[in-house]
C-alpha atoms as a PDB file:
ATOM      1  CA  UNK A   1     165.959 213.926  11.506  1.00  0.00           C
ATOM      2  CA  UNK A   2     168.522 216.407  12.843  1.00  0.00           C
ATOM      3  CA  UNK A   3     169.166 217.128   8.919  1.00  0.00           C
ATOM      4  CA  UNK A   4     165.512 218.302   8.656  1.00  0.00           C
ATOM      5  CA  UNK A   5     164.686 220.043  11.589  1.00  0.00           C
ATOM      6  CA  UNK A   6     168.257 222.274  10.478  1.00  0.00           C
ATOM      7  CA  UNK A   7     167.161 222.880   7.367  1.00  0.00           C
ATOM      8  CA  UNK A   8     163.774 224.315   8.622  1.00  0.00           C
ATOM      9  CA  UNK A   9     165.470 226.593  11.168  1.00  0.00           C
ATOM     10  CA  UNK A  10     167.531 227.935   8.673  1.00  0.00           C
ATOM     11  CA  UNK A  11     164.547 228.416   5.645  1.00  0.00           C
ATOM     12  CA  UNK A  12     162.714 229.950   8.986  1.00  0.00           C
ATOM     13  CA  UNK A  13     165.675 232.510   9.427  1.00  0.00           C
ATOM     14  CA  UNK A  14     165.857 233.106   5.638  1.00  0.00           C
ATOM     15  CA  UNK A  15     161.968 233.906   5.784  1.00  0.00           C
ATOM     16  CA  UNK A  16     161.959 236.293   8.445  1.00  0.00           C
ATOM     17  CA  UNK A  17     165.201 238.169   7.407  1.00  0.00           C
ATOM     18  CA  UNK A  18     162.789 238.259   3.679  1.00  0.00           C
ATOM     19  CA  UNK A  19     160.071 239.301   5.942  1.00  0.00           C
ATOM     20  CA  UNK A  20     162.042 242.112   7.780  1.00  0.00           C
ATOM     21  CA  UNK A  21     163.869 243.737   4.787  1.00  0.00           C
ATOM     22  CA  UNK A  22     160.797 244.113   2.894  1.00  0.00           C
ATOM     23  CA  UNK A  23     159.115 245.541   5.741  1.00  0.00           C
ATOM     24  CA  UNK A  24     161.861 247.494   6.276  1.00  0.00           C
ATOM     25  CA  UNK A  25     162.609 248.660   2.610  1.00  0.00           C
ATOM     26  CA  UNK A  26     158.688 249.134   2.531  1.00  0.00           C
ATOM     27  CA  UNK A  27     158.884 252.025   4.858  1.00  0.00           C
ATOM     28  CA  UNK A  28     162.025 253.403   3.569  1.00  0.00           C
ATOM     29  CA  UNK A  29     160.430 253.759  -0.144  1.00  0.00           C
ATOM     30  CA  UNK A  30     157.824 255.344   1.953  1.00  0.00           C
ATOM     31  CA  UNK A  31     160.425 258.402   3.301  1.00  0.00           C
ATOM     32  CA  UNK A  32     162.791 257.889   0.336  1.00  0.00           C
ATOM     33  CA  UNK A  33     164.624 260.664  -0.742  1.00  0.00           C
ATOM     34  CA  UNK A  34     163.781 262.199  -3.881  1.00  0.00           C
ATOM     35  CA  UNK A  35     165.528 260.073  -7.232  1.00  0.00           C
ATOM     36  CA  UNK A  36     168.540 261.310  -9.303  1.00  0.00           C
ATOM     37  CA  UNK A  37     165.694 262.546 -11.829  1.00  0.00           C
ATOM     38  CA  UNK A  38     163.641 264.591  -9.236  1.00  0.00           C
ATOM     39  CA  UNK A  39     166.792 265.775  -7.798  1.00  0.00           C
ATOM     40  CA  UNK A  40     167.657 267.755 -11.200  1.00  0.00           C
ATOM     41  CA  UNK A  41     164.060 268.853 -12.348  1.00  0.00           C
ATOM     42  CA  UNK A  42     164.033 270.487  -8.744  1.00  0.00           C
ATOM     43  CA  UNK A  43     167.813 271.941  -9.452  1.00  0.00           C
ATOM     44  CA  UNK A  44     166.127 272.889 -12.640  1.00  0.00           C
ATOM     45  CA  UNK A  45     163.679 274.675 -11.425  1.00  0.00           C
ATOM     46  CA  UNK A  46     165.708 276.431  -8.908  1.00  0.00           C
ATOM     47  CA  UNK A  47     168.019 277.851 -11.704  1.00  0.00           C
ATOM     48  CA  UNK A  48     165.363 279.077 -13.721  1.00  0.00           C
ATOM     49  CA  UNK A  49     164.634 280.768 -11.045  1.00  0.00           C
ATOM     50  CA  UNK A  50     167.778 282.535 -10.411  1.00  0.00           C
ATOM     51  CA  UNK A  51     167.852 282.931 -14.100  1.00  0.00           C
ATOM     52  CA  UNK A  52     164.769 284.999 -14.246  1.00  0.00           C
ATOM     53  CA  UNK A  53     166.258 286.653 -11.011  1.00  0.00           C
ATOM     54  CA  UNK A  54     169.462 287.647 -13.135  1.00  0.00           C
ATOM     55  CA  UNK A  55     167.507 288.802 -16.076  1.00  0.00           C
ATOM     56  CA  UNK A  56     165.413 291.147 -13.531  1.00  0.00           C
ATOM     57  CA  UNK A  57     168.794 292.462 -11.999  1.00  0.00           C
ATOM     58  CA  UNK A  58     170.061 293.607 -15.620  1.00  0.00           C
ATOM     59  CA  UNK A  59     167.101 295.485 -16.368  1.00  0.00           C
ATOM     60  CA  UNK A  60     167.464 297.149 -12.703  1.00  0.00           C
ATOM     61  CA  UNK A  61     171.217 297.785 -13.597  1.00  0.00           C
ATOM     62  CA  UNK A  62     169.801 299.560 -16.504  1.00  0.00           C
ATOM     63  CA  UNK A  63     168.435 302.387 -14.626  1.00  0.00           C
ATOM     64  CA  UNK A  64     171.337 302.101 -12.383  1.00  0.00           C
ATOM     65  CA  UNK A  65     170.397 300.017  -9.772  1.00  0.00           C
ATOM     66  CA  UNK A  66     173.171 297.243  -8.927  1.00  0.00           C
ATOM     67  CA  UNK A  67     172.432 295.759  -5.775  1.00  0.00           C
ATOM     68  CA  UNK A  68     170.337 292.815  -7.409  1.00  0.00           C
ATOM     69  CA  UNK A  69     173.325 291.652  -9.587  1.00  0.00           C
ATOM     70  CA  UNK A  70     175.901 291.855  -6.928  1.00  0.00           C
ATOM     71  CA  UNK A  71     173.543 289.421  -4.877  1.00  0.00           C
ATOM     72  CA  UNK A  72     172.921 287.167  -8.353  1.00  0.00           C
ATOM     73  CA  UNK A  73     176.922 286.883  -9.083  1.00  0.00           C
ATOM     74  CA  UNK A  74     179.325 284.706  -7.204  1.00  0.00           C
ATOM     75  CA  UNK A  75     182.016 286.303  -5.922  1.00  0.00           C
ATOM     76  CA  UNK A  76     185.050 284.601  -6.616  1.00  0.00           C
ATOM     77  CA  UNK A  77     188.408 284.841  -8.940  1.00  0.00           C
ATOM     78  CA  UNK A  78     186.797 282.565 -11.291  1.00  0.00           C
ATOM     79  CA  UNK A  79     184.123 284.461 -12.482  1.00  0.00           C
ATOM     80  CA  UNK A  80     183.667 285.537 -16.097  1.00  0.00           C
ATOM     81  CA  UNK A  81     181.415 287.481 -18.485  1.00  0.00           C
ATOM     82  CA  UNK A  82     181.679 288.188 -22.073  1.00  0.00           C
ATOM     83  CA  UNK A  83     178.490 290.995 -22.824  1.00  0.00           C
ATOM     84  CA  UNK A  84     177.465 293.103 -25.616  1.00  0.00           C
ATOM     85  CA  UNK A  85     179.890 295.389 -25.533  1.00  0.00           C
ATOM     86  CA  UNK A  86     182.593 292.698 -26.228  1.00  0.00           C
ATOM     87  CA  UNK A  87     184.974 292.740 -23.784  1.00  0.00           C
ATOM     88  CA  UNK A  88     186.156 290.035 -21.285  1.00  0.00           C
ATOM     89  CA  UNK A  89     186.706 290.446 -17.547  1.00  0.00           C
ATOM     90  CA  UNK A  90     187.661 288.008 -15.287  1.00  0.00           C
ATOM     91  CA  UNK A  91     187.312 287.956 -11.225  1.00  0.00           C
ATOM     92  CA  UNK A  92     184.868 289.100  -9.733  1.00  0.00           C
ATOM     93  CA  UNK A  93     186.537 292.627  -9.323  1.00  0.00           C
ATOM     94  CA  UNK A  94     186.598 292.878 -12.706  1.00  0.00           C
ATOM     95  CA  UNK A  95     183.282 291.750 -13.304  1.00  0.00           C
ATOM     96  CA  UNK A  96     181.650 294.488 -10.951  1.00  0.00           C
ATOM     97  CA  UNK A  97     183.469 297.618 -12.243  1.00  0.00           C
ATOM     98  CA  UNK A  98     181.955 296.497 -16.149  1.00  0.00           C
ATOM     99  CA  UNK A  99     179.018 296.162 -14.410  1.00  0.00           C
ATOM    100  CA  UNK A 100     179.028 299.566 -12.525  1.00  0.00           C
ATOM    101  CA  UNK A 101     180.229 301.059 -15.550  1.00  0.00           C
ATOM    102  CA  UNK A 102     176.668 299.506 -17.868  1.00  0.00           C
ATOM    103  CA  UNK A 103     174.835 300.599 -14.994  1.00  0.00           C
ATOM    104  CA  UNK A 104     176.276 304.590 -14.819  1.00  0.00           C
ATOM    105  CA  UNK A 105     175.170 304.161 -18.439  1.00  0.00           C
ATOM    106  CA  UNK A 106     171.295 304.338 -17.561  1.00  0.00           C
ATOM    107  CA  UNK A 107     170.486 302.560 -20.789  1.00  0.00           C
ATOM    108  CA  UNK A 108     166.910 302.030 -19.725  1.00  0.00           C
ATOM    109  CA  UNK A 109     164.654 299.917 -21.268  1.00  0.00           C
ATOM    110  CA  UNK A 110     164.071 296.351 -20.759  1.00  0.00           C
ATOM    111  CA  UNK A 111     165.407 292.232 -21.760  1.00  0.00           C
ATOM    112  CA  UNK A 112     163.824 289.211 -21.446  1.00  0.00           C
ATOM    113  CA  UNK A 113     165.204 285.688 -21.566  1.00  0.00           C
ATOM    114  CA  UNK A 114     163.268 283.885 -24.692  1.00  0.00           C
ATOM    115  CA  UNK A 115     163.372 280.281 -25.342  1.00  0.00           C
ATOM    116  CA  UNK A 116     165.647 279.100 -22.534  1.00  0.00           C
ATOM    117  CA  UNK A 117     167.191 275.917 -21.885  1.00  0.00           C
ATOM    118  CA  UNK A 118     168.342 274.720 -18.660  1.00  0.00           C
ATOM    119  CA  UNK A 119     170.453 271.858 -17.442  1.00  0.00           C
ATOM    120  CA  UNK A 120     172.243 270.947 -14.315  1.00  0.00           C
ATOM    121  CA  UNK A 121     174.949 268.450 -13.283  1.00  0.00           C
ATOM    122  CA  UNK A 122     176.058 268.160 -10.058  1.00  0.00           C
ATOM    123  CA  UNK A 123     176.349 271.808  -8.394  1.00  0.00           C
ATOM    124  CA  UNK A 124     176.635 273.143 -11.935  1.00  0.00           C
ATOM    125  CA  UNK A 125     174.142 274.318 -14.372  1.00  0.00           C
ATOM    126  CA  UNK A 126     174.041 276.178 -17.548  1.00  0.00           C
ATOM    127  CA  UNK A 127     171.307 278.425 -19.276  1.00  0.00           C
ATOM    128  CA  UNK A 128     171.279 278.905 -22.833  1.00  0.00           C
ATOM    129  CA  UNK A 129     168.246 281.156 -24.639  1.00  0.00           C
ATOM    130  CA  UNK A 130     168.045 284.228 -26.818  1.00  0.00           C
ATOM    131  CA  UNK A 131     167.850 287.860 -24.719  1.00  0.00           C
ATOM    132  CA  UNK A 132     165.267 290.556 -26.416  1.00  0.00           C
ATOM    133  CA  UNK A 133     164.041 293.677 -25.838  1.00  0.00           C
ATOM    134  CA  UNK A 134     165.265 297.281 -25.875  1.00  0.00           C
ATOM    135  CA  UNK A 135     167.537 300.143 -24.785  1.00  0.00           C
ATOM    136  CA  UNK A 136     168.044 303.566 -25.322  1.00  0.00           C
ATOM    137  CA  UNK A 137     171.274 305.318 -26.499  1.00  0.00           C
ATOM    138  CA  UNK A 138     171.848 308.584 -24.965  1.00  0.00           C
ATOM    139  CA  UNK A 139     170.602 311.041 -27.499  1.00  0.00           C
ATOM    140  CA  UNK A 140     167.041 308.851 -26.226  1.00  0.00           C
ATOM    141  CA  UNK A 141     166.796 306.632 -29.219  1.00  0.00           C
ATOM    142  CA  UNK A 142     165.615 302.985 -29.052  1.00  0.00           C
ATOM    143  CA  UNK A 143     168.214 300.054 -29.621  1.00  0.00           C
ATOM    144  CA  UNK A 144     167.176 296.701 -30.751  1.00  0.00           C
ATOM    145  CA  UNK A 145     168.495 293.787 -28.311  1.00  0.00           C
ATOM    146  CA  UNK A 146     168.553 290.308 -29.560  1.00  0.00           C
ATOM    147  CA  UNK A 147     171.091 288.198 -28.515  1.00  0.00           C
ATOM    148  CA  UNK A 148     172.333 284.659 -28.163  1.00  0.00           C
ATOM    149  CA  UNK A 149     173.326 283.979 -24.479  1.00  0.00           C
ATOM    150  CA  UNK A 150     174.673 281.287 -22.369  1.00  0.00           C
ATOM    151  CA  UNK A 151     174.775 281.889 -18.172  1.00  0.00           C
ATOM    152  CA  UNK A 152     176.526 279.436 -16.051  1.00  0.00           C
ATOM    153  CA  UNK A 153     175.747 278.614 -12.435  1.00  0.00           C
ATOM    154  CA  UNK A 154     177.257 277.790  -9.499  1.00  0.00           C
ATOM    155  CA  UNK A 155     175.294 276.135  -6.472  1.00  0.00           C
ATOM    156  CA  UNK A 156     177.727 277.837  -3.498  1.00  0.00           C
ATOM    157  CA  UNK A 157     176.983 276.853   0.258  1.00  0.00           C
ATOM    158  CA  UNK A 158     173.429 275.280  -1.025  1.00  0.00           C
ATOM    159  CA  UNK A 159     172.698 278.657  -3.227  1.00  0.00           C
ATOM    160  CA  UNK A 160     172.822 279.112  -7.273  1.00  0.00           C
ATOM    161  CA  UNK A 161     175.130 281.960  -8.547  1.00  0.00           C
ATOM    162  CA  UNK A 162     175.807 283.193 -11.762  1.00  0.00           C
ATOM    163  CA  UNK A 163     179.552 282.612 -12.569  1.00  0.00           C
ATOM    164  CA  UNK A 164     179.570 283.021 -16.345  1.00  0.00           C
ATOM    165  CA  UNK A 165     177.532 285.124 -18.770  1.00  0.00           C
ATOM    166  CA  UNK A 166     178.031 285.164 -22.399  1.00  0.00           C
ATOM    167  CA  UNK A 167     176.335 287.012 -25.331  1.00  0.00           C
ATOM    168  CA  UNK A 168     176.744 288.170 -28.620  1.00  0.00           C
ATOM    169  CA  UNK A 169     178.324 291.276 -28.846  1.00  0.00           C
ATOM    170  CA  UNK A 170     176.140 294.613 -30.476  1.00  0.00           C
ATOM    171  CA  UNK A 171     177.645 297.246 -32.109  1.00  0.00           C
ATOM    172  CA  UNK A 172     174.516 299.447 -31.405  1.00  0.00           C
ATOM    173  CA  UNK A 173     175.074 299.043 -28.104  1.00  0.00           C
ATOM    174  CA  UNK A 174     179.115 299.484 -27.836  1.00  0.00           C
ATOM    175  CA  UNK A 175     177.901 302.561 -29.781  1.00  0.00           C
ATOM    176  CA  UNK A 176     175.861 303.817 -26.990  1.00  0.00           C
ATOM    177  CA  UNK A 177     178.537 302.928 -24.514  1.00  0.00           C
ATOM    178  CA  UNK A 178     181.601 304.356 -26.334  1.00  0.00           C
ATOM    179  CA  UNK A 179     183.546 301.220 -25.521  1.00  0.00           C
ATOM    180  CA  UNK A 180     185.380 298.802 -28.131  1.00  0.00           C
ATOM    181  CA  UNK A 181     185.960 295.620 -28.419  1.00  0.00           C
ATOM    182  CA  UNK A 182     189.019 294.472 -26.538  1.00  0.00           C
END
């Protein structure tokens, strides 16, 4: 008899510890944060956003205006970009005066992003896509852009900066800017 009545009180406890963690877990799915998956399509959405947001501050930059890429670009040591013009810098020091330099240029005109692919791990992402459009040499003459590029991201106290930009170099364009490759 004693063996019984244990064994109910214990299948009762089992029950209602079922009973509470499913209650429990019911409201949690309720207020459950977002999965792994909706995690990175919202991370991917985000960097296509600052994507678009860096291809808007290059065409600014074009008619001189740099205060939109400063605010895209991270500014730390381990910054790179490789652009048209085919030189490397490295730092963020480094990065800005190429910049400044492209943007005393005043090549005008205007790029797009085409076809672009983004994917994010972690507090990293990457962008790759094909840049098009046009700018103007000095003597006012249009110049073909269509290049490969790849754009790396950095998500820095909870925001996405650009800590990498690669593209294909142009001759038409180091042309236009009197600069070499290095």
């Amino acid at each position: 008899m004693y063996q019984r009545k244990h064994q109910l009180l214990v299948t009762g406890v089992i029950l209602a510890a079922v009973s509470v963690l499913v209650t429990c877990n019911e409201g949690s799915i309720a207020n459950a944060e977002p999965t792994g998956e909706e995690t990175t399509k919202d991370a991917e959405v985000e960097v296509r956003t600052v994507s678009d947001q860096f291809y808007a501050a290059l065409n600014r930059m074009f008619v001189g205006d740099m205060a939109p890429m400063i605010e895209i670009w991270s500014h730390s040591d381990d910054v790179t970009n490789l652009g048209p013009f085919g030189s490397r810098q490295e730092g963020w020091s480094q990065v800005r005066a190429q910049f400044e330099r492209e943007a005393g240029l005043k090549l005008g005109g205007r790029v797009v992003a085409k076809d672009v692919l983004v994917r994010v791990s972690g507090d990293v992402a990457y962008t790759v896509c094909v840049e098009q459009g046009e700018n103007v040499d000095p003597s006012g003459k249009p110049i073909q852009v269509s290049h490969r590029a790849t754009n790396v991201f950095r998500r820095e106290s909870g925001k996405w900066q650009m800590i990498h930009h690669h593209t294909d170099t142009s001759e038409a364009l180091q042309k236009a800017g009197g600069q070499n490759k290095k």
